[in-house]
N, C-alpha and C. Protein backbone atom coordinates (compact mmCIF):
# COMPACT_ATOMS: atom_id res chain seq x y z
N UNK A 1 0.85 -1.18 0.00
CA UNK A 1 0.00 0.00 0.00
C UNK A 1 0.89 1.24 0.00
N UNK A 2 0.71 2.70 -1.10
CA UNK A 2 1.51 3.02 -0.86
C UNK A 2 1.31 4.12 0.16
N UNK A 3 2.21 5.21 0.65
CA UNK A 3 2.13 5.91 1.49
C UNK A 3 1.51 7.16 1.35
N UNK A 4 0.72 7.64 2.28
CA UNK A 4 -0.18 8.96 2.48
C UNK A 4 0.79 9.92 2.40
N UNK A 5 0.75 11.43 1.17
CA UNK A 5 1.87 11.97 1.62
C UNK A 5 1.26 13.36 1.65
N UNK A 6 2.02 14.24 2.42
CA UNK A 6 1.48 15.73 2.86
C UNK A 6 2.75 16.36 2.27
N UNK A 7 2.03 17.44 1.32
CA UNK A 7 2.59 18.14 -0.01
C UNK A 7 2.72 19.11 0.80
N UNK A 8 2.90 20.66 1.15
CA UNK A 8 3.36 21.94 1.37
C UNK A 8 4.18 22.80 1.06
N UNK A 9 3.69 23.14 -0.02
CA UNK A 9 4.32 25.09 -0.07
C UNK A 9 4.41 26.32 -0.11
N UNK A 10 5.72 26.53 0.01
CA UNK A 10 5.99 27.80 1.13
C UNK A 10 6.01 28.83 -0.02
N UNK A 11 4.98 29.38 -0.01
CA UNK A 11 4.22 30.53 -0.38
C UNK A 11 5.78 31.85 -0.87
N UNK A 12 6.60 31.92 0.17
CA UNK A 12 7.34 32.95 0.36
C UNK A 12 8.56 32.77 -0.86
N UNK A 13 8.72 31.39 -1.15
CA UNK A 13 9.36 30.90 -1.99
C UNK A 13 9.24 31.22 -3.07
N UNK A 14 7.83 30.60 -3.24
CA UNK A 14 7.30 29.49 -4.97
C UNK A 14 7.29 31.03 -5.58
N UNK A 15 7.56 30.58 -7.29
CA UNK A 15 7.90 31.80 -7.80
C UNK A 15 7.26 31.51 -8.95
N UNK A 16 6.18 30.10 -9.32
CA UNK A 16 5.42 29.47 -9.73
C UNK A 16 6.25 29.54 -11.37
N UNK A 17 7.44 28.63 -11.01
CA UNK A 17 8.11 28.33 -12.60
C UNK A 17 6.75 27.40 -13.45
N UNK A 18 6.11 26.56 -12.37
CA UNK A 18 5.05 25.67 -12.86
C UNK A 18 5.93 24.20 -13.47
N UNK A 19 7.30 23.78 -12.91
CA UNK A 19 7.83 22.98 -12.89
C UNK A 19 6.76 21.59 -12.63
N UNK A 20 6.73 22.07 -11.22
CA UNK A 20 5.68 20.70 -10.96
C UNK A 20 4.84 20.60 -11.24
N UNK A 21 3.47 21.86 -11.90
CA UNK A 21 2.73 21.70 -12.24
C UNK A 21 2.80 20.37 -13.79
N UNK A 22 4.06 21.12 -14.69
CA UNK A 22 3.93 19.47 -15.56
C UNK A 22 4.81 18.35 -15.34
N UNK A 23 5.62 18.71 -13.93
CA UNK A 23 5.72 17.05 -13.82
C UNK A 23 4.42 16.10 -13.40
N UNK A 24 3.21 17.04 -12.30
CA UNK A 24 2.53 16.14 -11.49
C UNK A 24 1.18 16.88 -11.55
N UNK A 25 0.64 17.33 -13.25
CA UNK A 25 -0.83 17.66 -13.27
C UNK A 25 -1.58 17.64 -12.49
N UNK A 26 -1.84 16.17 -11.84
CA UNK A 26 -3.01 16.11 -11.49
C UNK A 26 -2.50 16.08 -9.76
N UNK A 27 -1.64 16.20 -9.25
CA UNK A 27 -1.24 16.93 -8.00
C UNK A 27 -1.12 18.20 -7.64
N UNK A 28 -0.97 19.39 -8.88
CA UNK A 28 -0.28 20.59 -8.51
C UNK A 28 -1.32 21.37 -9.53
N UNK A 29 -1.64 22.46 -9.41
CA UNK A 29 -1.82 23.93 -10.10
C UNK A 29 -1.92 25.13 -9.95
N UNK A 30 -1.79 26.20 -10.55
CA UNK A 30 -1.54 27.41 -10.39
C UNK A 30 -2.96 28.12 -9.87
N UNK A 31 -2.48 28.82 -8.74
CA UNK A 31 -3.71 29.57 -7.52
C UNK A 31 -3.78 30.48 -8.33
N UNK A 32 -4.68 31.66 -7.74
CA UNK A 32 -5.55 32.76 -8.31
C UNK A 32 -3.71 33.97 -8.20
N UNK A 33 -2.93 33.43 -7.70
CA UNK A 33 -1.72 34.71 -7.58
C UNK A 33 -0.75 33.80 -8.52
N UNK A 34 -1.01 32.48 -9.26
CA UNK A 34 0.04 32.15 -10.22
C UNK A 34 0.84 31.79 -9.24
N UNK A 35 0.85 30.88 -8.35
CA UNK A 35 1.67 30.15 -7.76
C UNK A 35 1.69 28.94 -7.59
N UNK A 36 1.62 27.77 -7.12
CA UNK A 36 1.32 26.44 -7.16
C UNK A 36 0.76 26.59 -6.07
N UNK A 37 -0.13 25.25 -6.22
CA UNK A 37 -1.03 24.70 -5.08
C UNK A 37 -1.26 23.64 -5.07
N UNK A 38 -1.42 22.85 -4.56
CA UNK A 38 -1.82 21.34 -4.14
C UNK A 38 -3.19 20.86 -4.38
N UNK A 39 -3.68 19.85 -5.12
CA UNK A 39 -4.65 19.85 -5.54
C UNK A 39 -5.49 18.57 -5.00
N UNK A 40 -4.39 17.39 -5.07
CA UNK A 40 -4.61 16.41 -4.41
C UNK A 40 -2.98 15.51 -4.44
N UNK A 41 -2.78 15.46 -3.13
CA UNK A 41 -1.86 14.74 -2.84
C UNK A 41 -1.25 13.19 -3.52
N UNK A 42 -2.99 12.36 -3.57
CA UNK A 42 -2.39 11.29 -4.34
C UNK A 42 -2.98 10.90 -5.88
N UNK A 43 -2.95 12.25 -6.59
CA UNK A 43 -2.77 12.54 -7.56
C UNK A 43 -1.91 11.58 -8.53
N UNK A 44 -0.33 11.58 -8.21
CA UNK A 44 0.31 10.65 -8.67
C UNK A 44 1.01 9.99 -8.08
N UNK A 45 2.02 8.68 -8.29
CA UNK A 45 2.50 7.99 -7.65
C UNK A 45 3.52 9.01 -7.04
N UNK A 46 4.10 8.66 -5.59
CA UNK A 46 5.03 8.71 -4.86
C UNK A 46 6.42 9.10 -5.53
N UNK A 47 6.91 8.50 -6.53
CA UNK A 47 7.82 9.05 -7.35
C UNK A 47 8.09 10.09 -8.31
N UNK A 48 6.45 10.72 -8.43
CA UNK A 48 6.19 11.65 -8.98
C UNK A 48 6.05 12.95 -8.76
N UNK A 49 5.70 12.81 -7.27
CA UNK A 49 5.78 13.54 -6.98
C UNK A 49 6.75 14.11 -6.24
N UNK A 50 7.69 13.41 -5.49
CA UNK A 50 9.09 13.44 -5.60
C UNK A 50 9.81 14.15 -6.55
N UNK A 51 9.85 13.81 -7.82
CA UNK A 51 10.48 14.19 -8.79
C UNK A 51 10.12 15.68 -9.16
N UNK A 52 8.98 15.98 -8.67
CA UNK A 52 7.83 17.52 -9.14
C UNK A 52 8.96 18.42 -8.09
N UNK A 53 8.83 17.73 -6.47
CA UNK A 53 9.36 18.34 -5.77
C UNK A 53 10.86 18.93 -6.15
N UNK A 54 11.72 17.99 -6.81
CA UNK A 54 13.51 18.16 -6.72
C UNK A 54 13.11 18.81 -7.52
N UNK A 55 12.15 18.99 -9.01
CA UNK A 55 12.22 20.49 -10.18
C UNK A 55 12.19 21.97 -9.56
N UNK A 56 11.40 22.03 -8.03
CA UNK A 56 11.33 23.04 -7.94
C UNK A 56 12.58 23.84 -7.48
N UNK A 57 13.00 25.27 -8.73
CA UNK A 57 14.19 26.11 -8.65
C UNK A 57 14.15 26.34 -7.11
N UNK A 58 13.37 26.78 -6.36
CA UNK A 58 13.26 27.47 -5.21
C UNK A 58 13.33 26.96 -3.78
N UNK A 59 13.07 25.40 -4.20
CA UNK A 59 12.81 24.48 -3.24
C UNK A 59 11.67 25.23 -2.32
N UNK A 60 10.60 24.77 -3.03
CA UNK A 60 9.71 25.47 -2.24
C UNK A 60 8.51 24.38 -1.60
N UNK A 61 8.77 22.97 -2.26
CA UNK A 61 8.13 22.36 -1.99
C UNK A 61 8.42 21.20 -1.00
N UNK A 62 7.63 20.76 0.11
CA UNK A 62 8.10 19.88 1.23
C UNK A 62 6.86 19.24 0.59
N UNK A 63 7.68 17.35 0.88
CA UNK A 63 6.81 16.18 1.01
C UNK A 63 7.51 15.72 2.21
N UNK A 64 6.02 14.92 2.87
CA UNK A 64 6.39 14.34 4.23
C UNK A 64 5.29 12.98 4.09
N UNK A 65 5.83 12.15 5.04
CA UNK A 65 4.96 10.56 4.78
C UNK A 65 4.12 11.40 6.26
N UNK A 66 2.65 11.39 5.94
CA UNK A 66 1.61 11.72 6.41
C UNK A 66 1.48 10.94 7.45
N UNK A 67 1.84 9.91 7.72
CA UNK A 67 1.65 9.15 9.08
C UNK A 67 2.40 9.33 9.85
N UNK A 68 3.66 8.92 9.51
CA UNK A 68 4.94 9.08 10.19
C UNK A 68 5.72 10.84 10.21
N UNK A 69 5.21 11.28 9.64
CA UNK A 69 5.96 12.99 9.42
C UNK A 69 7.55 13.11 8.88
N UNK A 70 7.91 11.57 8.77
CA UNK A 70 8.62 11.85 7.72
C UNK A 70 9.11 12.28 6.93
N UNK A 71 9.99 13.38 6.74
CA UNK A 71 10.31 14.29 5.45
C UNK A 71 11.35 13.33 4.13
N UNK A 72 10.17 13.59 3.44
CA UNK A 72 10.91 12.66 2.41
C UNK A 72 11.91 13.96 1.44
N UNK A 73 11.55 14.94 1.42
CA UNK A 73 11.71 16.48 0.93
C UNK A 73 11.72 17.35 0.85
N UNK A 74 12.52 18.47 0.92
CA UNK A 74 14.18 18.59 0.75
C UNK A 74 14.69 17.96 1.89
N UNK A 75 16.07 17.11 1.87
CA UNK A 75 16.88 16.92 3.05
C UNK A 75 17.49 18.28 3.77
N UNK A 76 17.11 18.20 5.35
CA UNK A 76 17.38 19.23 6.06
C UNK A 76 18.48 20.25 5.49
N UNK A 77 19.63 19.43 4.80
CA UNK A 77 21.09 20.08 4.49
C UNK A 77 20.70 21.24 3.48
N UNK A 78 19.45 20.95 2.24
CA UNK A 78 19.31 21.59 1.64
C UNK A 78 18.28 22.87 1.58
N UNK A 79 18.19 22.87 2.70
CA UNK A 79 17.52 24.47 2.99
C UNK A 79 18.31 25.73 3.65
C-alpha cells in the first residue's frame, strides 16, 4: 500500500516556474496569484511527486509521509 503523503508550499518561496505543475498535473496547479497549489496529494504515484518536488528552482516544496511525518523532501542540508 503506498504511502499517504502531505505536499506543502511555502508561499514565500514558490515563484510558480510551474515545474511541478507538468511534472505532477493532477497533483499541482496554479492559484488565483500564479503560484502552485496542491490539488490532491495522491494525484500521482510517490515518485512523482518526488520528482515535481527536486524540479522546484526554489525548493519550495516539502513532502512528508503523512503518518509518520517523515520528510521525504528537501533533506534538512538543503535548505
Amino acid at each position: 500500500m503506498p504511502r499517504r503523503l502531505r505536499i506543502t508550499i511555502d508561499y514565500n518561496r514558490c515563484v510558480g516556474s510551474g515545474i511541478c505543475i507538468l511534472t505532477a498535473p493532477n497533483v499541482f496547479r496554479y492559484n488565483d496569484q500564479r503560484q502552485s497549489e496542491v490539488i490532491d496529494p495522491d494525484g500521482a504515484p510517490e515518485g512523482v511527486v518526488l520528482e515535481a518536488a527536486q524540479g522546484c528552482p526554489q525548493v519550495a516544496i516539502t513532502v512528508e509521509d503523512a503518518d509518520s511525518n517523515e520528510r521525504l523532501f528537501p533533506p534538512a542540508d538543503l535548505l
